[in-house]
PDB file of N, CA and C in Angstrom:
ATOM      1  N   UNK A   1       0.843  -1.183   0.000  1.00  0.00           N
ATOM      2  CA  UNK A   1       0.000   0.000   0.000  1.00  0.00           C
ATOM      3  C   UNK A   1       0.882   1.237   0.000  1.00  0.00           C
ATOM      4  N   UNK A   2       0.308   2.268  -0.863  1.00  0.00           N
ATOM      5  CA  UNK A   2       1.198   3.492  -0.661  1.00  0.00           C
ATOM      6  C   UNK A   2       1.283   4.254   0.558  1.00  0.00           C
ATOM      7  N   UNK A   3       2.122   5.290   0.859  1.00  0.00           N
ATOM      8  CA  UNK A   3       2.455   5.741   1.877  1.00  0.00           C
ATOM      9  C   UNK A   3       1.168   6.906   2.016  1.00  0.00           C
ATOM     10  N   UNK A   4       0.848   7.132   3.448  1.00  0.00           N
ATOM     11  CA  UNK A   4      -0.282   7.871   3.159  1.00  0.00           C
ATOM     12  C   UNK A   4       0.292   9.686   3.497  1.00  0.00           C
ATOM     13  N   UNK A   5      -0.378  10.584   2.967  1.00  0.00           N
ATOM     14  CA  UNK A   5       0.017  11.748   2.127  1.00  0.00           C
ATOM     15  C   UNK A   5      -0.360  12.885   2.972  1.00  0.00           C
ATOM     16  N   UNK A   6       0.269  14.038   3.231  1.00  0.00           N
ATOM     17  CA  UNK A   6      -0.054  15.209   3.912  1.00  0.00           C
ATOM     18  C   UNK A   6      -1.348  15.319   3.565  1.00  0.00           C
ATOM     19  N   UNK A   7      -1.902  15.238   2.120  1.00  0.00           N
ATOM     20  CA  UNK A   7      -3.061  16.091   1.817  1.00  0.00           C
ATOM     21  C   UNK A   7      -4.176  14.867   2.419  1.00  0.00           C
ATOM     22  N   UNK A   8      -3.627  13.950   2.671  1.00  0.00           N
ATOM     23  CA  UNK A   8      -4.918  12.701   3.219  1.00  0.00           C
ATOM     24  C   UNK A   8      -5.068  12.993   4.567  1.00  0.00           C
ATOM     25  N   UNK A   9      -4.052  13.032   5.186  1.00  0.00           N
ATOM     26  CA  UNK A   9      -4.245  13.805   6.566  1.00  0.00           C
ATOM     27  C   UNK A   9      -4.829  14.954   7.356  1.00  0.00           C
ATOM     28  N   UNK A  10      -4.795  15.863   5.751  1.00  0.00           N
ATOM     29  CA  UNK A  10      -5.338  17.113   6.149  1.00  0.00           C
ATOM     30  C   UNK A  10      -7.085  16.892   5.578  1.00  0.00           C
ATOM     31  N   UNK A  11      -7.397  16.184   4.498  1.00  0.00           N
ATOM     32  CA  UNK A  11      -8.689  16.145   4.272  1.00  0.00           C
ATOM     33  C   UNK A  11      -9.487  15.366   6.017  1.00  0.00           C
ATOM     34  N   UNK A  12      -9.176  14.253   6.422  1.00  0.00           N
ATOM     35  CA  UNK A  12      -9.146  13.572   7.487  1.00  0.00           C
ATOM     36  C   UNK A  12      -9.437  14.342   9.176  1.00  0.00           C
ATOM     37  N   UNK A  13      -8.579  15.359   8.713  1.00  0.00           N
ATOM     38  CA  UNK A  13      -8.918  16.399   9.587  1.00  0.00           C
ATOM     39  C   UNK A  13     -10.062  16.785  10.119  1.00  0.00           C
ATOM     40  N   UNK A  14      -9.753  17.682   8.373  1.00  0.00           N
ATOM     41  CA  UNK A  14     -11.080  18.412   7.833  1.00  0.00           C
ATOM     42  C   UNK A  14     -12.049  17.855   8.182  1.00  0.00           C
ATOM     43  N   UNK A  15     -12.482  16.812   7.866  1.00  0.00           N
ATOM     44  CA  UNK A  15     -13.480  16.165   8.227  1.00  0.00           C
ATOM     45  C   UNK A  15     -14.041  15.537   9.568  1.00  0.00           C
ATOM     46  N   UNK A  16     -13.144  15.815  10.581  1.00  0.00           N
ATOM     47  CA  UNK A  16     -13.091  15.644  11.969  1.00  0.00           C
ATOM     48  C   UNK A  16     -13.360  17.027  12.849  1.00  0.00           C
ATOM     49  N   UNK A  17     -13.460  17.930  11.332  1.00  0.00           N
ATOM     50  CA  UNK A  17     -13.349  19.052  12.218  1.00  0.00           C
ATOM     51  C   UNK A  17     -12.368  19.340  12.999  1.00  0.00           C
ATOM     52  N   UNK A  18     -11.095  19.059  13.157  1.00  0.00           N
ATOM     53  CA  UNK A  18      -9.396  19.429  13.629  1.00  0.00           C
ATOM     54  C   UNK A  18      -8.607  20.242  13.115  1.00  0.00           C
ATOM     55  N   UNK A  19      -8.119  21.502  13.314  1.00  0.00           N
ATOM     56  CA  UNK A  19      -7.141  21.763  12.922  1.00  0.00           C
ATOM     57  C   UNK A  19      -5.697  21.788  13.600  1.00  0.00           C
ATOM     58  N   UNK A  20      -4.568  21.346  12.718  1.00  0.00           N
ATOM     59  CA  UNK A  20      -3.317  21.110  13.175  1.00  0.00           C
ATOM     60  C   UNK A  20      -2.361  22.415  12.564  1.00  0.00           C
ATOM     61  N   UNK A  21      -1.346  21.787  13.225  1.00  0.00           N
ATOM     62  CA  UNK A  21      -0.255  22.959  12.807  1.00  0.00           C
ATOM     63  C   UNK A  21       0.401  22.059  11.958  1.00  0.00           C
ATOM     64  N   UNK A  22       1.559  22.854  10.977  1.00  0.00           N
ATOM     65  CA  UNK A  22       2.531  22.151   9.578  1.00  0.00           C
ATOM     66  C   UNK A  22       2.826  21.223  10.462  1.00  0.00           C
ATOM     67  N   UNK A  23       3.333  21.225  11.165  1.00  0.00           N
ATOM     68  CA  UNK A  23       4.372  20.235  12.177  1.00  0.00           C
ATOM     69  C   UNK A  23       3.687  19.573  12.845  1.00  0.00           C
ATOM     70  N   UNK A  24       2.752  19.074  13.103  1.00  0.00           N
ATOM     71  CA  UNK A  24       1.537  18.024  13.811  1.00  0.00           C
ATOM     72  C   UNK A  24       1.180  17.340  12.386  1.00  0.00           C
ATOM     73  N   UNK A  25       0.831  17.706  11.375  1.00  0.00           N
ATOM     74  CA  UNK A  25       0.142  17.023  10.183  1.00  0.00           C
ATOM     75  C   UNK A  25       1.734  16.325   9.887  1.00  0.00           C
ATOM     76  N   UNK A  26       2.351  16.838   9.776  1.00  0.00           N
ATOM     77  CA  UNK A  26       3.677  15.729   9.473  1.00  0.00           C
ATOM     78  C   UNK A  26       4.082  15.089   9.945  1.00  0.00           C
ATOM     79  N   UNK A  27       3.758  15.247  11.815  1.00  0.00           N
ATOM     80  CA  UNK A  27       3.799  13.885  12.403  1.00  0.00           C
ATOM     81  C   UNK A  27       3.110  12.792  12.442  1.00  0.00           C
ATOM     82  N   UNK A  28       1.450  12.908  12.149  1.00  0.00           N
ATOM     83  CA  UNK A  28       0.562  12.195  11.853  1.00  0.00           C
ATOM     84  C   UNK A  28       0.728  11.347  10.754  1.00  0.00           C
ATOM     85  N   UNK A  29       1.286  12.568   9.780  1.00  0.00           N
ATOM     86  CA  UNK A  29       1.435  11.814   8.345  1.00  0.00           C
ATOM     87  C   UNK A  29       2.589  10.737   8.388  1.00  0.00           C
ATOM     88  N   UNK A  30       3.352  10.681   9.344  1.00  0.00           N
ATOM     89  CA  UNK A  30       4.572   9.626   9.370  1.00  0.00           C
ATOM     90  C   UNK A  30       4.223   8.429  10.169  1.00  0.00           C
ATOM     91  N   UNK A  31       3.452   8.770  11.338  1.00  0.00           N
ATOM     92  CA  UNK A  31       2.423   7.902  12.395  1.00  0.00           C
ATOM     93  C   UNK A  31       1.690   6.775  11.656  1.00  0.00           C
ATOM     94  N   UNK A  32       0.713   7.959  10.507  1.00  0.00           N
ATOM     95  CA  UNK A  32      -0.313   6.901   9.619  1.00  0.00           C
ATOM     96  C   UNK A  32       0.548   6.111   9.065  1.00  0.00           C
ATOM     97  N   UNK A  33       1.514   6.486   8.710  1.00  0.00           N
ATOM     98  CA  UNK A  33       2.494   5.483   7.604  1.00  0.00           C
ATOM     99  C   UNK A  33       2.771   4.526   7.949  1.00  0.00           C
ATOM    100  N   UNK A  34       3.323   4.709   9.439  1.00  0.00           N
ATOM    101  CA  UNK A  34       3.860   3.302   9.988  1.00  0.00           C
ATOM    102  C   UNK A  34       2.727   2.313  10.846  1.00  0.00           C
ATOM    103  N   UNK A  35       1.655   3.055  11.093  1.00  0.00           N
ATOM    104  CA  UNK A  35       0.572   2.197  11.449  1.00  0.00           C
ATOM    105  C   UNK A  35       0.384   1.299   9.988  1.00  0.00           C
ATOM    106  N   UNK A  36       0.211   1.878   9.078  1.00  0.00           N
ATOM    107  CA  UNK A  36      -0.496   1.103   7.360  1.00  0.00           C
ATOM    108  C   UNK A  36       0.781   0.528   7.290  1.00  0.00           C
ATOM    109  N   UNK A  37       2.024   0.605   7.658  1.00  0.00           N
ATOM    110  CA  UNK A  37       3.428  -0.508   6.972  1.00  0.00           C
ATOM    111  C   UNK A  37       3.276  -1.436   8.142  1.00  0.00           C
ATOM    112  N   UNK A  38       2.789  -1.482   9.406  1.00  0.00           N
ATOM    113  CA  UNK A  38       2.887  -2.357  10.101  1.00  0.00           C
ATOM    114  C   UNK A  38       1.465  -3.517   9.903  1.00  0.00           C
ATOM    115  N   UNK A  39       0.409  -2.867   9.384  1.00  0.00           N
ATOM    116  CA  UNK A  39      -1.014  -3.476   8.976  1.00  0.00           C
ATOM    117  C   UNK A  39      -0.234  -4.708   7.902  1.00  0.00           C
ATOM    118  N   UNK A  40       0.522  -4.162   7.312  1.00  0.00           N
ATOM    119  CA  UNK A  40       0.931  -4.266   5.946  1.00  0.00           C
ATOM    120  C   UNK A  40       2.078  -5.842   6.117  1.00  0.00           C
ATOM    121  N   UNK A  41       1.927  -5.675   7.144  1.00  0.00           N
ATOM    122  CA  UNK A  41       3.385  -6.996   7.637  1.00  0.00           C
ATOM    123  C   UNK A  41       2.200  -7.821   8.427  1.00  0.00           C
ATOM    124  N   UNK A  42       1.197  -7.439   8.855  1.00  0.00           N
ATOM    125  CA  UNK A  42       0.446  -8.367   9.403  1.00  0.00           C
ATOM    126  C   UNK A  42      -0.317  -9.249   7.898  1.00  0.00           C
ATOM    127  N   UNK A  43      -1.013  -8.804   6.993  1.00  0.00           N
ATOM    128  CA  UNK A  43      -0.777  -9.273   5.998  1.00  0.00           C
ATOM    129  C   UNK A  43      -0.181 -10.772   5.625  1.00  0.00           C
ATOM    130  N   UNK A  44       1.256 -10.872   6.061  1.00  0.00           N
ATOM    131  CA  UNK A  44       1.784 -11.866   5.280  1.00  0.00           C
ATOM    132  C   UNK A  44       1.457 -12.945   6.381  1.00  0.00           C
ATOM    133  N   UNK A  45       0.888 -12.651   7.571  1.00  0.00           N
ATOM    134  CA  UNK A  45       0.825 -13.889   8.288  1.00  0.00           C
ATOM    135  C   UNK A  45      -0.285 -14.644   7.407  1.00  0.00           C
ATOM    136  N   UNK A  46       0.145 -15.855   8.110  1.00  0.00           N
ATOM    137  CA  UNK A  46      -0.616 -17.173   7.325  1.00  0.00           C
ATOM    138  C   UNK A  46      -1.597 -17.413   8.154  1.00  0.00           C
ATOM    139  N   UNK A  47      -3.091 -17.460   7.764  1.00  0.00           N
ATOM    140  CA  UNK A  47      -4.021 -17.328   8.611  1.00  0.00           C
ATOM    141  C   UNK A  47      -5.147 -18.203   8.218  1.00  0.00           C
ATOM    142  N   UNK A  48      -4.298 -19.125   7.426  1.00  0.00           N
ATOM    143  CA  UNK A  48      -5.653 -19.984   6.560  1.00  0.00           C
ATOM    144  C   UNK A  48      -6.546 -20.966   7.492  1.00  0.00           C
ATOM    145  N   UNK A  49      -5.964 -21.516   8.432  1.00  0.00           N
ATOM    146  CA  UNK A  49      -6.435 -22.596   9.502  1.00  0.00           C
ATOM    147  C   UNK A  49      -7.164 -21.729  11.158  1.00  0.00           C
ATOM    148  N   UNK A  50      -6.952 -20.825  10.707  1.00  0.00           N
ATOM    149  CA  UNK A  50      -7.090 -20.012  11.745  1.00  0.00           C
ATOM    150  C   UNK A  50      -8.958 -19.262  12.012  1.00  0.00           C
ATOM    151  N   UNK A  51      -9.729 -20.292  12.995  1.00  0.00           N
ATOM    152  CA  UNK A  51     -11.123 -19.547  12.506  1.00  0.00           C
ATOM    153  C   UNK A  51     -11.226 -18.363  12.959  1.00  0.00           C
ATOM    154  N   UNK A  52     -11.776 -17.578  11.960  1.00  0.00           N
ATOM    155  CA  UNK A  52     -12.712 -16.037  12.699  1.00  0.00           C
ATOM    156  C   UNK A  52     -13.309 -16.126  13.603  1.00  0.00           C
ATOM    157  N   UNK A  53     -12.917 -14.677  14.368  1.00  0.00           N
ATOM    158  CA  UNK A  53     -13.315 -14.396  15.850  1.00  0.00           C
ATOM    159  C   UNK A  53     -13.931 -12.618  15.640  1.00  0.00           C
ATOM    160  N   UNK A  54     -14.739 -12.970  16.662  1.00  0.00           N
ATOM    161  CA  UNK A  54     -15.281 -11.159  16.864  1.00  0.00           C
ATOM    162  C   UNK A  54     -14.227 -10.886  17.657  1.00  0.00           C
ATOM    163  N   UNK A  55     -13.728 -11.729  19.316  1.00  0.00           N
ATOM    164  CA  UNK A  55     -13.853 -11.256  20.284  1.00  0.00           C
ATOM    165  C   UNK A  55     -12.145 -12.321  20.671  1.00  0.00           C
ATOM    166  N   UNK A  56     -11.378 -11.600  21.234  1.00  0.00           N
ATOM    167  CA  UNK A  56     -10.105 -12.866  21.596  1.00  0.00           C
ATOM    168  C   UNK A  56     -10.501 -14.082  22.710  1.00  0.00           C
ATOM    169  N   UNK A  57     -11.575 -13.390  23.766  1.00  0.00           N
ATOM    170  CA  UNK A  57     -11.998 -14.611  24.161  1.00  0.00           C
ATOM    171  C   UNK A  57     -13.268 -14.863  23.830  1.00  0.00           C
ATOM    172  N   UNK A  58     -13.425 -16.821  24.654  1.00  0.00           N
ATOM    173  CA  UNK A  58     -14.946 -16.732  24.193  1.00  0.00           C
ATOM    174  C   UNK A  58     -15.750 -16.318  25.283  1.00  0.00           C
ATOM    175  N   UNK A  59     -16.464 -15.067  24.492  1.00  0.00           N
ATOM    176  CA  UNK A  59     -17.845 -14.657  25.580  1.00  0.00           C
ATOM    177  C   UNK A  59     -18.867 -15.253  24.897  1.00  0.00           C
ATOM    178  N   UNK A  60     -19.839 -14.988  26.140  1.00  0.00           N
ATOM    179  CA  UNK A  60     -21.269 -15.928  25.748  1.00  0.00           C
ATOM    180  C   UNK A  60     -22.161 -14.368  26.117  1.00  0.00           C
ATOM    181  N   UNK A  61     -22.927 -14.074  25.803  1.00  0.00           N
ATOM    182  CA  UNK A  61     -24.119 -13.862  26.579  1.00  0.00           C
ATOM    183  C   UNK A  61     -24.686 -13.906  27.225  1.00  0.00           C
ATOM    184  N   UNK A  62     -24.550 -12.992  28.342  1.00  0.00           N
ATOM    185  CA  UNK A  62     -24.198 -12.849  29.453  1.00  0.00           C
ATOM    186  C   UNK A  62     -25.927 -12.092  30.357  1.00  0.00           C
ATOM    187  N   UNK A  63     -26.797 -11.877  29.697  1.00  0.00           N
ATOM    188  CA  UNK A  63     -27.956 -11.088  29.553  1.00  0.00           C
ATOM    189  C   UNK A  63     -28.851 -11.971  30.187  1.00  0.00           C
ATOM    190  N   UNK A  64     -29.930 -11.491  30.985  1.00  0.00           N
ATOM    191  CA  UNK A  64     -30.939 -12.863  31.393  1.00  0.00           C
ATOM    192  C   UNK A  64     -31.962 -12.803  30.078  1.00  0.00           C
ATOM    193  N   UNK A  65     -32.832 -13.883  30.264  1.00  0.00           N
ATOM    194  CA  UNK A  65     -33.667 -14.173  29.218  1.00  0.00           C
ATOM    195  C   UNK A  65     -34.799 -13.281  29.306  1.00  0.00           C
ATOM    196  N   UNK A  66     -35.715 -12.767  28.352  1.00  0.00           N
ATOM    197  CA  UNK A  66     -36.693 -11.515  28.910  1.00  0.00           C
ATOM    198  C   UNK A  66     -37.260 -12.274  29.460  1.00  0.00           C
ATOM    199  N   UNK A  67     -38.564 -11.483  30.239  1.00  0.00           N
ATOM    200  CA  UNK A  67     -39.652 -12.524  30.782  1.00  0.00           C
ATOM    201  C   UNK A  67     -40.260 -11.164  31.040  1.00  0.00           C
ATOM    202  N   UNK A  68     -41.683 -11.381  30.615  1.00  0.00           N
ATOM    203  CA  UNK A  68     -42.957 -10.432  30.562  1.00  0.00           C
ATOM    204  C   UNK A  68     -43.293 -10.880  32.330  1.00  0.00           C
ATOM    205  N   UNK A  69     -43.247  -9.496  32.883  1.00  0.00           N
ATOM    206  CA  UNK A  69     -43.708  -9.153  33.941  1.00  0.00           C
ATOM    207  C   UNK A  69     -44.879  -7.898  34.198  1.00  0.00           C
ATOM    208  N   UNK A  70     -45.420  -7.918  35.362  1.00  0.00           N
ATOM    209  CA  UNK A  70     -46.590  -6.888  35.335  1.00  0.00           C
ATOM    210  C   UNK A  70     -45.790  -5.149  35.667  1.00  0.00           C
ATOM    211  N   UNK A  71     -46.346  -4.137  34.526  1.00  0.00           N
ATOM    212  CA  UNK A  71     -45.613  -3.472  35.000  1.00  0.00           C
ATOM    213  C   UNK A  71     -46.679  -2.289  36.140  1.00  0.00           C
ATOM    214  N   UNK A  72     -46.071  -0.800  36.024  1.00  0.00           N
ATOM    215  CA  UNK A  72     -46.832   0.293  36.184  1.00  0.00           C
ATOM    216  C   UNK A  72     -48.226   0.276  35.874  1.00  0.00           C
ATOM    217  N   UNK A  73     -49.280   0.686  36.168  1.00  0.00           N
ATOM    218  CA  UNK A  73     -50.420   1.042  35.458  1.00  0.00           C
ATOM    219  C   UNK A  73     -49.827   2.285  34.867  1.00  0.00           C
ATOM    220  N   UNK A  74     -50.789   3.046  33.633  1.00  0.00           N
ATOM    221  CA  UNK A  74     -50.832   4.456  33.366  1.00  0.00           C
ATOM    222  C   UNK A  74     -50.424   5.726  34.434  1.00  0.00           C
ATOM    223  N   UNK A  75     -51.789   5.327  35.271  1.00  0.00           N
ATOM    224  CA  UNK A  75     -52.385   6.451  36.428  1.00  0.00           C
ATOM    225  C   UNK A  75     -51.281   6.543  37.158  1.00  0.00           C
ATOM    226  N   UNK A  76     -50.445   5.206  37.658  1.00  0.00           N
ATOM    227  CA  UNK A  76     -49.701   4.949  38.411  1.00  0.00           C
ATOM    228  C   UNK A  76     -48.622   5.970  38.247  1.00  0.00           C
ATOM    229  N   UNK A  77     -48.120   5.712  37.104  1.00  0.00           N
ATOM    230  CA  UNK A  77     -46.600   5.577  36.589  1.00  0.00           C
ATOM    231  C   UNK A  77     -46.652   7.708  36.254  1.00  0.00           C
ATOM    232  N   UNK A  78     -47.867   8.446  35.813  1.00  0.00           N
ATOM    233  CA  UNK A  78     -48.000   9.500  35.801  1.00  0.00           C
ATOM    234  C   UNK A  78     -48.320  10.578  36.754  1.00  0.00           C
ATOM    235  N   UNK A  79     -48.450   9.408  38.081  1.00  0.00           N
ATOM    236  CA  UNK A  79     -49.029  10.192  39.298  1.00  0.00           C
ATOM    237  C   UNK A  79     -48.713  11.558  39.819  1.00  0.00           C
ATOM    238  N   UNK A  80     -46.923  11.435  39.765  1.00  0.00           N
ATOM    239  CA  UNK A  80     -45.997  12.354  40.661  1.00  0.00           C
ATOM    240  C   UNK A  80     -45.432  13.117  39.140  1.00  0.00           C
ATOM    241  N   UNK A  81     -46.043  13.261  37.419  1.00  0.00           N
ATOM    242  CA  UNK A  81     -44.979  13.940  36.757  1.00  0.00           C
ATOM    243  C   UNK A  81     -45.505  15.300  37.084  1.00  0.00           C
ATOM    244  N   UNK A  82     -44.770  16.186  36.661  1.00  0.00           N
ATOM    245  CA  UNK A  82     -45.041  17.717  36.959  1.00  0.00           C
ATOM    246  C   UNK A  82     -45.777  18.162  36.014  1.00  0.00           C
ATOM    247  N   UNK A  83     -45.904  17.757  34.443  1.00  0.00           N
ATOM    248  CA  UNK A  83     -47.080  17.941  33.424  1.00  0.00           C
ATOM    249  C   UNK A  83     -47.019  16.301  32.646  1.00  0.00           C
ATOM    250  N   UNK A  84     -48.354  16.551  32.304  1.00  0.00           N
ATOM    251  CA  UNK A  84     -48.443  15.406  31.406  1.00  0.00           C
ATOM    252  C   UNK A  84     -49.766  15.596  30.513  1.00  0.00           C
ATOM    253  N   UNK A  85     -49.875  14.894  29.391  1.00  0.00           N
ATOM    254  CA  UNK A  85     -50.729  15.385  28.179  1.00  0.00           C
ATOM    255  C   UNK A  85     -50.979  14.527  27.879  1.00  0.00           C
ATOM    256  N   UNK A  86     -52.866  13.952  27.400  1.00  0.00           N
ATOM    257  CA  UNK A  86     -52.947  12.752  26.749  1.00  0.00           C
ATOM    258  C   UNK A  86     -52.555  11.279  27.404  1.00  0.00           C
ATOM    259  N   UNK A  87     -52.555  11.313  28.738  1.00  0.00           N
ATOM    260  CA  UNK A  87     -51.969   9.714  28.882  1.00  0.00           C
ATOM    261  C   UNK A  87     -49.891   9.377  28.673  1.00  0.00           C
ATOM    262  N   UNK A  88     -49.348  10.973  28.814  1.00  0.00           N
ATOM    263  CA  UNK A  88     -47.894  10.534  28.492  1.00  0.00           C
ATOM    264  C   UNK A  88     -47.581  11.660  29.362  1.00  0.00           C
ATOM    265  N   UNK A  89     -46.147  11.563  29.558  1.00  0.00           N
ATOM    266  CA  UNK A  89     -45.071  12.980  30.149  1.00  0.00           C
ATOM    267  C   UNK A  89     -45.342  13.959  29.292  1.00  0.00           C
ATOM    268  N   UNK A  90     -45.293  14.873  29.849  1.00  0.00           N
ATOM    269  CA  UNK A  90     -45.130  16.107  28.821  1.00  0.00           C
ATOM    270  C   UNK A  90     -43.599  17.005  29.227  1.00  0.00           C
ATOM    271  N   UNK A  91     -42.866  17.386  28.456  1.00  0.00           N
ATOM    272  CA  UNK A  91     -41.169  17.547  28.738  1.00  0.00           C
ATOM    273  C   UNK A  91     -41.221  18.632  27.486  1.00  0.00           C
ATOM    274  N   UNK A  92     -40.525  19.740  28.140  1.00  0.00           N
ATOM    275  CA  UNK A  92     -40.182  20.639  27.147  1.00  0.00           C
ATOM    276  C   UNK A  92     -39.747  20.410  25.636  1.00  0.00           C
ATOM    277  N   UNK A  93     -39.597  20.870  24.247  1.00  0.00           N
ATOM    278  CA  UNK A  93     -39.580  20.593  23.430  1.00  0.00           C
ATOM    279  C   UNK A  93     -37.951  20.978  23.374  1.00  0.00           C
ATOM    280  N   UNK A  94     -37.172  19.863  22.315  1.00  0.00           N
ATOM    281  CA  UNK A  94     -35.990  20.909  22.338  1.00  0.00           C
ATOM    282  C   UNK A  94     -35.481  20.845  21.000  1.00  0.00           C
ATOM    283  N   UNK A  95     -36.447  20.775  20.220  1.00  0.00           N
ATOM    284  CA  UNK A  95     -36.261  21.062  18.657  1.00  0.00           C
ATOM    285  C   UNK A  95     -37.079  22.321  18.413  1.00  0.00           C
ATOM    286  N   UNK A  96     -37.147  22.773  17.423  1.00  0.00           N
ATOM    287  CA  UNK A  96     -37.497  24.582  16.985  1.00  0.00           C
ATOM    288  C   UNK A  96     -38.414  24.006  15.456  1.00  0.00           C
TER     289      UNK A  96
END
């Protein structure tokens, strides 16, 4: 893979919304390089016997199983809000 480029760094930025100084983008730009030449050596490992993994160990699922329980009533659950409208909370708006 080619070496990656001041101007890739600076679009990358850009797009992060970051700005750097000359001398920060050229360290990055030497950083990215050797992160992608070291990707780049992982590559040649031999990985044919080797099964895919999400995770280095094995996790399971770890979550209990749902189970439908009784909840709140309405009346209940709206008793103590400070406004409410229609059967729901009512909460300031914070879109325009």
């Amino acid at each position: 893979m080619s070496k990656i480029t001041k101007e890739q760094v600076e679009h990358v930025a850009d797009l992060a919304r970051l700005s750097f100084t000359e001398a920060e983008i050229e360290e990055f730009t030497n950083q990215m390089s050797k992160v992608i030449d070291y990707a780049e050596v992982l590559n040649e490992l031999d990985t044919e016997n080797v099964e895919p993994t999400t995770h280095v160990m094995d996790v399971r699922n770890v979550l209990r199983e749902d189970n439908v329980k009784p909840s709140l009533q309405r009346e209940e659950a709206l008793k103590n809000a400070p406004k409410q409208k229609d059967g729901q909370f009512e909460v300031p708006s914070v879109l325009d």
